[in-house]
C-alpha atoms as a PDB file:
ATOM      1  CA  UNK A   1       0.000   0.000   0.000  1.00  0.00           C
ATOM      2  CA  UNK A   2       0.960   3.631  -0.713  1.00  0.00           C
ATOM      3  CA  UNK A   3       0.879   6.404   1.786  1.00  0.00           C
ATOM      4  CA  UNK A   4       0.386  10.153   0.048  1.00  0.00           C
ATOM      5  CA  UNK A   5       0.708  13.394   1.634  1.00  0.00           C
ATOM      6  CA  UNK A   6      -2.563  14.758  -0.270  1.00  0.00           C
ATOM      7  CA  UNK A   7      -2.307  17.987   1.039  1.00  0.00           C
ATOM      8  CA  UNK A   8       1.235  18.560  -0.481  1.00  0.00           C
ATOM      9  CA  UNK A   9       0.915  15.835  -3.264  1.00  0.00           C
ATOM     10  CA  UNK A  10       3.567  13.674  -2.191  1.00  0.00           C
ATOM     11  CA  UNK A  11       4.152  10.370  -1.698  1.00  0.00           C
ATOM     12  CA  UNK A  12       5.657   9.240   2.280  1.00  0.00           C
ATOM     13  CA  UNK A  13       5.988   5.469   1.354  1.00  0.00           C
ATOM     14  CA  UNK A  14       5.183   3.121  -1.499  1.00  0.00           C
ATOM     15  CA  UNK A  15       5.450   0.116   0.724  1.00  0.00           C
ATOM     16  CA  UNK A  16       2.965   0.753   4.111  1.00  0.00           C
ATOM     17  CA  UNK A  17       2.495  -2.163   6.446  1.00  0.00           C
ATOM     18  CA  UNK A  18      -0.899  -1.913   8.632  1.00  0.00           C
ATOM     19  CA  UNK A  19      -1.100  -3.088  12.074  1.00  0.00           C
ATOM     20  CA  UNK A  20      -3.732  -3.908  13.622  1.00  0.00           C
ATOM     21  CA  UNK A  21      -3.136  -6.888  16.501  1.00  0.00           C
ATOM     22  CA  UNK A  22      -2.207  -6.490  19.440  1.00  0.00           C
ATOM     23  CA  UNK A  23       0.884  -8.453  18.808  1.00  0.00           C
ATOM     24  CA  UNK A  24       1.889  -6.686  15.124  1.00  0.00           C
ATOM     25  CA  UNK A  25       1.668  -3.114  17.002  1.00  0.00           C
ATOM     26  CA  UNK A  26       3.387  -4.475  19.999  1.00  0.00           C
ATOM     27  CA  UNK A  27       6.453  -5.493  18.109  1.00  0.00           C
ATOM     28  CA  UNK A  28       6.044  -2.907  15.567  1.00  0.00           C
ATOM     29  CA  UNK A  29       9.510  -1.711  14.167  1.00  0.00           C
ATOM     30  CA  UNK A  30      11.388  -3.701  17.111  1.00  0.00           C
ATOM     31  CA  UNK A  31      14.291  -6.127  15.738  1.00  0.00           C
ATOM     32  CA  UNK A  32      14.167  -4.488  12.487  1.00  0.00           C
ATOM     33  CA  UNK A  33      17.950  -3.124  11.691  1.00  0.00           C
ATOM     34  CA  UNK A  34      16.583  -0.540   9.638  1.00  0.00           C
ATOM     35  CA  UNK A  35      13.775   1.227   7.964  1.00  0.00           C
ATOM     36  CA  UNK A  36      14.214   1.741   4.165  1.00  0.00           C
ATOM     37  CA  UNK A  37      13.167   5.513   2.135  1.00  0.00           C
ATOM     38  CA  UNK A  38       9.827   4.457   1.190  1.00  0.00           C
ATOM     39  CA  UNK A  39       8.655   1.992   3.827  1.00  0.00           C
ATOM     40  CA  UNK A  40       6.655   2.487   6.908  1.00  0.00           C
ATOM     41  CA  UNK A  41       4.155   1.049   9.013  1.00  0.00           C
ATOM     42  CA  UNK A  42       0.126   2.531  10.733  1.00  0.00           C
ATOM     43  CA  UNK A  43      -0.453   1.181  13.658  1.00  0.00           C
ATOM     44  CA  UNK A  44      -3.942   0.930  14.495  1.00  0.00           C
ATOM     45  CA  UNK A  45      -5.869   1.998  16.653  1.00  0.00           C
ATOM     46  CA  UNK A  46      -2.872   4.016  18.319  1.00  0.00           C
ATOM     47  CA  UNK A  47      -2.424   7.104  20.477  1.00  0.00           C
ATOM     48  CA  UNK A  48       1.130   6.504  21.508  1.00  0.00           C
ATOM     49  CA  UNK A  49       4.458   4.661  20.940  1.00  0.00           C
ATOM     50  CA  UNK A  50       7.605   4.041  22.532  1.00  0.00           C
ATOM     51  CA  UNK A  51      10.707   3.012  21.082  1.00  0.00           C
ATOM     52  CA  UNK A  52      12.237   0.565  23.135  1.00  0.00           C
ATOM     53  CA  UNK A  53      15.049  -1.949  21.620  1.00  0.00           C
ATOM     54  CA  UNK A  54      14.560  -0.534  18.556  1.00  0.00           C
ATOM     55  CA  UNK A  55      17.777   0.720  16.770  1.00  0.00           C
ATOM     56  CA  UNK A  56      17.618   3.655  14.797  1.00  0.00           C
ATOM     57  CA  UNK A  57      15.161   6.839  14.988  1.00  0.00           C
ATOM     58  CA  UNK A  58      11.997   7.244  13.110  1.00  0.00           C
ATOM     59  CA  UNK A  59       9.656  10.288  11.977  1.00  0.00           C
ATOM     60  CA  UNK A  60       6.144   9.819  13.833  1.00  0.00           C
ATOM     61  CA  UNK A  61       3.054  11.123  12.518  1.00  0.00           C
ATOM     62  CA  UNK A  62      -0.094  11.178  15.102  1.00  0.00           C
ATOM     63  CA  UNK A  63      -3.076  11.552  12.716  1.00  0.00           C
ATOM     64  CA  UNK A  64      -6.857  11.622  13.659  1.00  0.00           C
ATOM     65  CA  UNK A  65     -10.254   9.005  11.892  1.00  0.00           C
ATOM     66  CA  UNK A  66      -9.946  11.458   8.857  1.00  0.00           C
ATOM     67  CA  UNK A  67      -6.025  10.821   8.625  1.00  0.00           C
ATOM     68  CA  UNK A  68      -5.593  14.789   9.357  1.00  0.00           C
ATOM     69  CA  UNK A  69      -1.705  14.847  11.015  1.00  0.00           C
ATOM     70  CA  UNK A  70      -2.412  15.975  14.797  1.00  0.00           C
ATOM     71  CA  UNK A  71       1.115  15.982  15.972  1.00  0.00           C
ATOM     72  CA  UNK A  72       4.683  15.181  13.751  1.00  0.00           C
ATOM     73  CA  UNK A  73       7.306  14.138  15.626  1.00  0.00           C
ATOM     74  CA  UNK A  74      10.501  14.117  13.591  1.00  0.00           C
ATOM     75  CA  UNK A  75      13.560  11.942  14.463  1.00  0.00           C
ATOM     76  CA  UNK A  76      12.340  10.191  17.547  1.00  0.00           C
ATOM     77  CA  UNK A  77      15.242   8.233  18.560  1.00  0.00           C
ATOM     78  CA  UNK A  78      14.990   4.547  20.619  1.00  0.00           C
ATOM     79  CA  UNK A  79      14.384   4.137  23.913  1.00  0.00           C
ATOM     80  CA  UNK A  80      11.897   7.319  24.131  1.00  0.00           C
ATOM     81  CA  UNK A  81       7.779   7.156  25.020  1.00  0.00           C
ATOM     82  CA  UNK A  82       5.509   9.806  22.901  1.00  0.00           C
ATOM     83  CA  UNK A  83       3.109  11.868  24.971  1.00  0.00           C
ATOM     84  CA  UNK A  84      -0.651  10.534  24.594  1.00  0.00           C
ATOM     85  CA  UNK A  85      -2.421  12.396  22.025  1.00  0.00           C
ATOM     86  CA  UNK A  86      -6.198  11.715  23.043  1.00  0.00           C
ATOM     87  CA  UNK A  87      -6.985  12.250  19.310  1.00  0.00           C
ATOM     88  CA  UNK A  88      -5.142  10.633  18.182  1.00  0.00           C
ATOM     89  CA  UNK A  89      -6.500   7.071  16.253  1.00  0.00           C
ATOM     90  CA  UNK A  90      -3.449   5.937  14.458  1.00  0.00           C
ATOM     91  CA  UNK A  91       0.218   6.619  14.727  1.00  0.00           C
ATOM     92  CA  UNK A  92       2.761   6.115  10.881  1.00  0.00           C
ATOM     93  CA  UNK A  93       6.373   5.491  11.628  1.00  0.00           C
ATOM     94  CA  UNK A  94       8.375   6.123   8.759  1.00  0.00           C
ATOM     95  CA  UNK A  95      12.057   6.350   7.716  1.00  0.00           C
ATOM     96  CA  UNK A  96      13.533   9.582   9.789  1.00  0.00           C
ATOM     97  CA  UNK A  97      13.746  12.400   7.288  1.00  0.00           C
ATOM     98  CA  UNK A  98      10.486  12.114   6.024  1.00  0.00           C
ATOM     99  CA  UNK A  99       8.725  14.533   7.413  1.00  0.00           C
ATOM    100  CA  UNK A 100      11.232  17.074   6.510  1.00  0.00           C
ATOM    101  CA  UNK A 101      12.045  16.105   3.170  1.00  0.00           C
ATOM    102  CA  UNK A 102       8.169  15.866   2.020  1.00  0.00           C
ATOM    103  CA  UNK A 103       7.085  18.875   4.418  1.00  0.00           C
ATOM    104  CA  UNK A 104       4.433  17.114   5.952  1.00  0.00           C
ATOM    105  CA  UNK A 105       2.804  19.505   8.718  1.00  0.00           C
ATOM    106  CA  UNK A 106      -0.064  19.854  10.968  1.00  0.00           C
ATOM    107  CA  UNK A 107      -3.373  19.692   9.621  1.00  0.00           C
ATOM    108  CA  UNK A 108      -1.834  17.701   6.153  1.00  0.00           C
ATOM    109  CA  UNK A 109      -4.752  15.012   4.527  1.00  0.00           C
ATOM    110  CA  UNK A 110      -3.007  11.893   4.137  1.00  0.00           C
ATOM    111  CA  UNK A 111      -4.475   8.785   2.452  1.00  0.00           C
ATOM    112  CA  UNK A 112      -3.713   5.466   1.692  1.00  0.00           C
ATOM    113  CA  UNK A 113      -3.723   3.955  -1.715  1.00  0.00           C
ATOM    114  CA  UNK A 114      -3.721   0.210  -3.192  1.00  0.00           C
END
């Protein structure tokens, strides 16, 4: 699946991994040794995320039912817990640099494509 920045017409990852278990957003990005340009992963239903034993940083997007970004949280490094964001109803990690290099910003549409 694709993940687009709608609001700025650009595309955050061609390859987007949902997760939706308990288990598939508890282990999340953890014992991965790296997280290539173009990949990421939603995990769902999520209002926070820590970063424990994981081994390099990630962007983090907080977005809200209408995938409106709430909070981006660029280069969040391991071993760190987010804040809560109450409305918050999914959380995208994705390579760190993303956010910067696409301009992704409060109040951006994203949407998911294929």
């Amino acid at each position: 699946m694709r993940l687009i920045n709608h609001t700025k017409g650009v595309v955050l990852a061609e390859d987007i991994f949902v997760a939706r278990s308990f288990f598939s957003k508890i282990k999340g990005l953890i014992g991965r040794k790296l997280l290539l340009p173009g990949q990421g992963i939603i995990l769902e239903p999520c209002n926070s995320i820590h970063t424990f034993f994981m081994r390099f940083p990630i962007d983090v997007l907080f977005v809200n039912r209408k995938y409106r970004v709430i909070k981006a949280i660029p280069d969040f490094y391991p071993n760190k817990i987010s804040l809560i964001y109450w409305r918050s109803a999914r959380v995208i990690e994705l390579p760190a640099g993303t956010i910067k290099s696409t301009d992704t910003q409060l109040q951006d549409y994203l949407e998911i494509s294929g």
